[in-house]
Protein backbone atom coordinates (compact mmCIF):
# COMPACT_ATOMS: atom_id res chain seq x y z
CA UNK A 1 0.00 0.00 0.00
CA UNK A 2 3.08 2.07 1.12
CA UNK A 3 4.59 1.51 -2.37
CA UNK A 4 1.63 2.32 -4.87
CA UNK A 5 0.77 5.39 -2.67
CA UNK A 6 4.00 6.74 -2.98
CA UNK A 7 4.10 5.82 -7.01
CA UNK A 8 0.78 7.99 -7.71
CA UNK A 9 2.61 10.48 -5.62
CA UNK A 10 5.53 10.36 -7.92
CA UNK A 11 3.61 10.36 -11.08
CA UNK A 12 1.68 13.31 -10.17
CA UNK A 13 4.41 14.92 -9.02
CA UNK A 14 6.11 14.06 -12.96
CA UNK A 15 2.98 15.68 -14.37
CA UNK A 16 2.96 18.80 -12.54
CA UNK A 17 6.64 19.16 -13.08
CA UNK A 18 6.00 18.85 -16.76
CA UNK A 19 3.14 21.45 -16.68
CA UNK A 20 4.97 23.69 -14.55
CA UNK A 21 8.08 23.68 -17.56
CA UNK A 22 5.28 24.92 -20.14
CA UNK A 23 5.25 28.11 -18.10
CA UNK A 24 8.97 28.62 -17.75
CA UNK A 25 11.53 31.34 -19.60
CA UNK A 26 11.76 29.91 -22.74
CA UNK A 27 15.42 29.48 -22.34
CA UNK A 28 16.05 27.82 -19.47
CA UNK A 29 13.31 25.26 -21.34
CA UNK A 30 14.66 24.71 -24.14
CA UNK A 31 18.04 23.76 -21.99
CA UNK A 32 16.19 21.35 -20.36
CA UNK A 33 13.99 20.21 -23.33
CA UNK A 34 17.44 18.49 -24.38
CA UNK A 35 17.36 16.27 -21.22
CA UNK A 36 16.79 13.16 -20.30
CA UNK A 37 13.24 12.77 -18.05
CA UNK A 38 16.18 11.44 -15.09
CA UNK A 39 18.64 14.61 -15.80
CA UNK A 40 15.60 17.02 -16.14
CA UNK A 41 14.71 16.38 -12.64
CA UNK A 42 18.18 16.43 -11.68
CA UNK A 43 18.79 19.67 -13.24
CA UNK A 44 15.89 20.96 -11.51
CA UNK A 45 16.70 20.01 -8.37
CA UNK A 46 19.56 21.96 -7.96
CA UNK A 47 18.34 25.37 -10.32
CA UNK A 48 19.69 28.64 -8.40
CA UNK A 49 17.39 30.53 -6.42
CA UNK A 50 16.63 33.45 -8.42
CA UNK A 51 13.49 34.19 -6.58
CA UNK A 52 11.13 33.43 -9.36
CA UNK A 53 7.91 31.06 -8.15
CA UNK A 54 8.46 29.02 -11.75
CA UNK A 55 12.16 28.51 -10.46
CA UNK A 56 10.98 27.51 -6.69
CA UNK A 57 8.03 25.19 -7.81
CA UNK A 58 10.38 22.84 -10.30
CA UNK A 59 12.88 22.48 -7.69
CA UNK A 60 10.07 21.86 -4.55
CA UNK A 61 8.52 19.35 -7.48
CA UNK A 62 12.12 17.90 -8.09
CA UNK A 63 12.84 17.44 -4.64
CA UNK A 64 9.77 15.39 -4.21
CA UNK A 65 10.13 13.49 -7.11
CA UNK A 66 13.23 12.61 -5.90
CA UNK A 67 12.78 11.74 -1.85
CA UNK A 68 9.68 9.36 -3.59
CA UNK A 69 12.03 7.73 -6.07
CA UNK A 70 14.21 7.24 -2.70
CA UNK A 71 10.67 5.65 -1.15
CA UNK A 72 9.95 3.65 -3.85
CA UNK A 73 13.48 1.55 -4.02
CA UNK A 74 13.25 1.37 -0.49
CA UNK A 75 9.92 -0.45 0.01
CA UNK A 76 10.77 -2.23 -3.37
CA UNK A 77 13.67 -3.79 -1.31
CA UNK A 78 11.74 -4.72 1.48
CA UNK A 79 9.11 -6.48 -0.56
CA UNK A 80 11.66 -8.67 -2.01
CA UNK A 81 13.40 -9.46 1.15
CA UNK A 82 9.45 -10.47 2.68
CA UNK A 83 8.45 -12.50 -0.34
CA UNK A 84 12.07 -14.17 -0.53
CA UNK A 85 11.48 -14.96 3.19
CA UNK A 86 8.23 -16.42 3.03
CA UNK A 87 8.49 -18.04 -1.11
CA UNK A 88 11.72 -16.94 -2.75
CA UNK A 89 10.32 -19.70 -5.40
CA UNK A 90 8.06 -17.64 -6.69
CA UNK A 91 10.25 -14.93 -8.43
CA UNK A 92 11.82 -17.65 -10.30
CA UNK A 93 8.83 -17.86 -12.21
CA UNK A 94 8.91 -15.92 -15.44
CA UNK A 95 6.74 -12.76 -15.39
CA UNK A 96 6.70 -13.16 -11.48
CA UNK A 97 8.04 -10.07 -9.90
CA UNK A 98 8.45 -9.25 -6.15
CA UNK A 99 5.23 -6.91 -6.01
CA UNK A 100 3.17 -9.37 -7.65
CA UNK A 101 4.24 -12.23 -5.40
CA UNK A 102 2.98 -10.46 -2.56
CA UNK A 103 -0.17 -9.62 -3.55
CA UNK A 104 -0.78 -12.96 -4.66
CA UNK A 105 0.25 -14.32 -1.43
CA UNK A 106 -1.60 -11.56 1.02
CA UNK A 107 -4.93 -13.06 -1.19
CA UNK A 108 -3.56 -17.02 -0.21
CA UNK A 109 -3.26 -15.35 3.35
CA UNK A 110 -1.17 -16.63 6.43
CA UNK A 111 -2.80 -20.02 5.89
CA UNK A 112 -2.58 -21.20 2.55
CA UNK A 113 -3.01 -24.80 3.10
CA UNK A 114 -6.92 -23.45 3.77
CA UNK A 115 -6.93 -23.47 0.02
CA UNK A 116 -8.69 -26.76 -0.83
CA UNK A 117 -7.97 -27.05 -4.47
CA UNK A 118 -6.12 -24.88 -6.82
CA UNK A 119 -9.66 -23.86 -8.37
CA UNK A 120 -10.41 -22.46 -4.93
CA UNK A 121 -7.38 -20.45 -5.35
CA UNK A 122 -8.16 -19.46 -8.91
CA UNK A 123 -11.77 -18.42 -7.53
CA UNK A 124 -9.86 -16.68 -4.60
CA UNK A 125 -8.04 -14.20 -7.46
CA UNK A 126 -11.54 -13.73 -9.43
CA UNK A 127 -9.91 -16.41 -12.88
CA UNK A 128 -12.01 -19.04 -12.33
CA UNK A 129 -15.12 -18.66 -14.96
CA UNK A 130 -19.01 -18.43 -14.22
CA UNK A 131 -20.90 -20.09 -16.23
CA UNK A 132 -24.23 -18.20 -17.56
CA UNK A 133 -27.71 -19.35 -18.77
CA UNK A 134 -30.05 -17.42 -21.10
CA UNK A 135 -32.05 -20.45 -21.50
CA UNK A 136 -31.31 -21.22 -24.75
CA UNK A 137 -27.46 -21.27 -24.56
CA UNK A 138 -24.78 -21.74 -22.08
CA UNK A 139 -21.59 -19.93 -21.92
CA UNK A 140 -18.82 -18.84 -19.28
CA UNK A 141 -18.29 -15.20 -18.60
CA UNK A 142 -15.70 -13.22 -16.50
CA UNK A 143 -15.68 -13.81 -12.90
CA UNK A 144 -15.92 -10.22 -11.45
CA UNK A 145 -15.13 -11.04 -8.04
CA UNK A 146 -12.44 -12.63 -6.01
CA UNK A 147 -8.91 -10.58 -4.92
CA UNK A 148 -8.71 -7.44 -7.52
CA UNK A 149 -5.06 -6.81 -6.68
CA UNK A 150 -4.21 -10.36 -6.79
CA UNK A 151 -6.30 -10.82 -10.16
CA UNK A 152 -4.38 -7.79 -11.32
CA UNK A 153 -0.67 -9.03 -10.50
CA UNK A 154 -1.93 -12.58 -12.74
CA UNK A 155 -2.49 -9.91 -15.76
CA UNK A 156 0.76 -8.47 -15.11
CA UNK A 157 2.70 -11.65 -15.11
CA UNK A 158 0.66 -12.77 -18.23
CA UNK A 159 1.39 -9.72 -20.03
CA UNK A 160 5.05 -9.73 -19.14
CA UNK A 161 4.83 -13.80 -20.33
CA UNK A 162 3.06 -12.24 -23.64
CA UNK A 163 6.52 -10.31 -23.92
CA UNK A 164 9.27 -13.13 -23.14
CA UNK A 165 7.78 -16.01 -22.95
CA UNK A 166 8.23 -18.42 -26.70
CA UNK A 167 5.47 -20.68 -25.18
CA UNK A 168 3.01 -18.47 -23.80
CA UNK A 169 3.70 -16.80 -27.73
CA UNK A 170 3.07 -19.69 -28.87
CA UNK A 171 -0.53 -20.42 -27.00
CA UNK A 172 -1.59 -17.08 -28.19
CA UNK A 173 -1.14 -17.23 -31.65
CA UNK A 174 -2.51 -21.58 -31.36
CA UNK A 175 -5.67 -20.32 -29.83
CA UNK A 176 -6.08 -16.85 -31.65
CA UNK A 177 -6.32 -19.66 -34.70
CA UNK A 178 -8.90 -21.75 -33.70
CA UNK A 179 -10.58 -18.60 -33.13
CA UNK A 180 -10.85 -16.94 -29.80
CA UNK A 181 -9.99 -13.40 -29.13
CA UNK A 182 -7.02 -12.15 -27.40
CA UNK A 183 -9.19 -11.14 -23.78
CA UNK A 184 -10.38 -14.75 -23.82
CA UNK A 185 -7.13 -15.97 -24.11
CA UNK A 186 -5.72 -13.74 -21.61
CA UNK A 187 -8.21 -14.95 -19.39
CA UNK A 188 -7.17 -18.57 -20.10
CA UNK A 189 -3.47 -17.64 -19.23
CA UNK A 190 -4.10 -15.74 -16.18
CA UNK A 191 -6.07 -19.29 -14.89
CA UNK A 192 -3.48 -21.14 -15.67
CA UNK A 193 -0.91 -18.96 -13.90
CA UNK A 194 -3.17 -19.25 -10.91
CA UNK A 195 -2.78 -23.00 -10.67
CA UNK A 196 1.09 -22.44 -11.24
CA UNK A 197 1.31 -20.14 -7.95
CA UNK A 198 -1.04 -22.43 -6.35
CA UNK A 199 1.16 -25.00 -6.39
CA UNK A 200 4.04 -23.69 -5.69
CA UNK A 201 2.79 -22.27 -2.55
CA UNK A 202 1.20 -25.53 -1.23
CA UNK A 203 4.51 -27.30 -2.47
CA UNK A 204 6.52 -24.91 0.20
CA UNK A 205 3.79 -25.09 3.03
CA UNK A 206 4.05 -28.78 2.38
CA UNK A 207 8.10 -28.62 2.44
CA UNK A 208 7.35 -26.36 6.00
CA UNK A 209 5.09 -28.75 7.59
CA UNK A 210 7.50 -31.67 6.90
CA UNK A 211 10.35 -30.01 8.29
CA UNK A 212 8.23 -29.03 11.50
CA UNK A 213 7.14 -32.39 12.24
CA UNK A 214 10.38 -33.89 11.33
C-alpha cells in the first residue's frame, strides 16, 4: 500500500513538473527540453534561487520526485526481502516479480493450506469462470469477483509472459487460430498462472510442515 501510494505520488508529481516547464523562460526550457526525463529532474533540483515562483516550484517538485524515487526503491527492497522470506520460489517464475508475489500471497493469506484445491485459489483471485444461462445457450463469462489486486498481479505476469515467454507466444497465436480473441485468451493464461502459484505455494507449506514435524 506504502509503495503504490508513494508511485501515484511520484507520477503526479512528474505531471505537474511537466506542466509547470510549459510556463517557464523559454530558455532555461529549451536547456532542459534536451534532457533526459532522469537529468531534467536532476537539473531541476539543484536550479539557483533566483526568486522566481516558476524557479521555486520545479525544484520543490524535483525534490519530491526525488525523496519518492528514494521511497519507492526502499519499500521495493523490502518487498523482495518479505516475499524471498516467506516463497523466494516464486520470483523464479517468469513474469513473477516481487510486487506481484505479494499480492498474490496476502490473497492465499497466512494459511494457505486453507486453500482446498487450486480452483479455490483461482476463484480466490476472481480467474475461475461463471458459467451463464439465457435459457437457450450456455456460456462462461468473467468472474468479477475474487482478490482485484491479486487478479491484477496474474495480468501483469501474463502480459510480461506475452513479452518473453516463446510458449506463452506460442498459445496465443494456437488459440487466436482456432478462433478466440485475445481477452479470452488472456483470461485462459491468467487461470493457468493461478494453478502455477497455487502449487508452488502448497509445495513450500508442504516442504514447511515436513520439516516441523520432522
Amino acid at each position: 500500500m506504502a509503495k503504490e501510494s508513494a508511485i501515484k505520488a511520484r507520477t503526479q508529481a512528474k505531471n505537474q513538473l511537466k506542466a509547470v516547464l510549459l510556463g517557464i523562460d523559454p530558455e532555461l526550457r529549451e536547456s532542459l527540453s534536451r534532457l533526459s526525463n532522469a537529468a531534467v529532474i536532476a537539473r531541476c533540483a539543484e536550479l539557483p534561487s533566483t526568486g522566481s515562483a516558476a524557479v521555486f516550484t520545479l525544484q520543490l517538485l524535483a525534490r519530491r520526485i526525488q525523496q519518492l524515487t528514494a521511497e519507492v526503491k526502499e519499500l521495493t527492497r523490502r518487498v523482495t526481502k518479505a516475499v524471498r522470506h516467506r516463497q523466494p520460489q516464486l520470483l523464479d517464475l517468469i513474469g513473477v516479480g516481487p510486487d506481484s508475489a505479494a499480492a498474490l500471497l496476502i490473497a492465499a493469506g497466512d494459511n494457505p493450506e486453507r486453500l482446498a484445491s487450486e480452483a479455490s485459489f483461482a476463484a480466490l483471485c476472481g480467474v475461475s469462470p461463471v458459467e451463464q444461462s439465457s435459457g437457450k445457450s450456455r456460456r462462461r463469462r468473467l468472474n468479477r469477483g475474487g482478490n482485484r489486486q491479486a487478479n491484477a498481479a496474474l495480468y501483469r505476469i501474463v502480459v510480461t509472459r506475452l513479452r518473453r515467454d516463446a510458449r506463452t507466444r506460442l498459445y496465443l497465436e494456437r488459440r487466436m487460430k482456432q478462433g478466440m480473441s485475445k481477452r479470452e485468451i488472456i483470461r485462459c493464461l491468467k487461470r493457468y498462472v493461478a494453478r502455477e502459484i497455487y502449487g508452488q505455494i502448497q509445495s513450500t507449506s508442504a516442504s514447511a510442515a515436513s520439516s516441523s514435524v520432522a
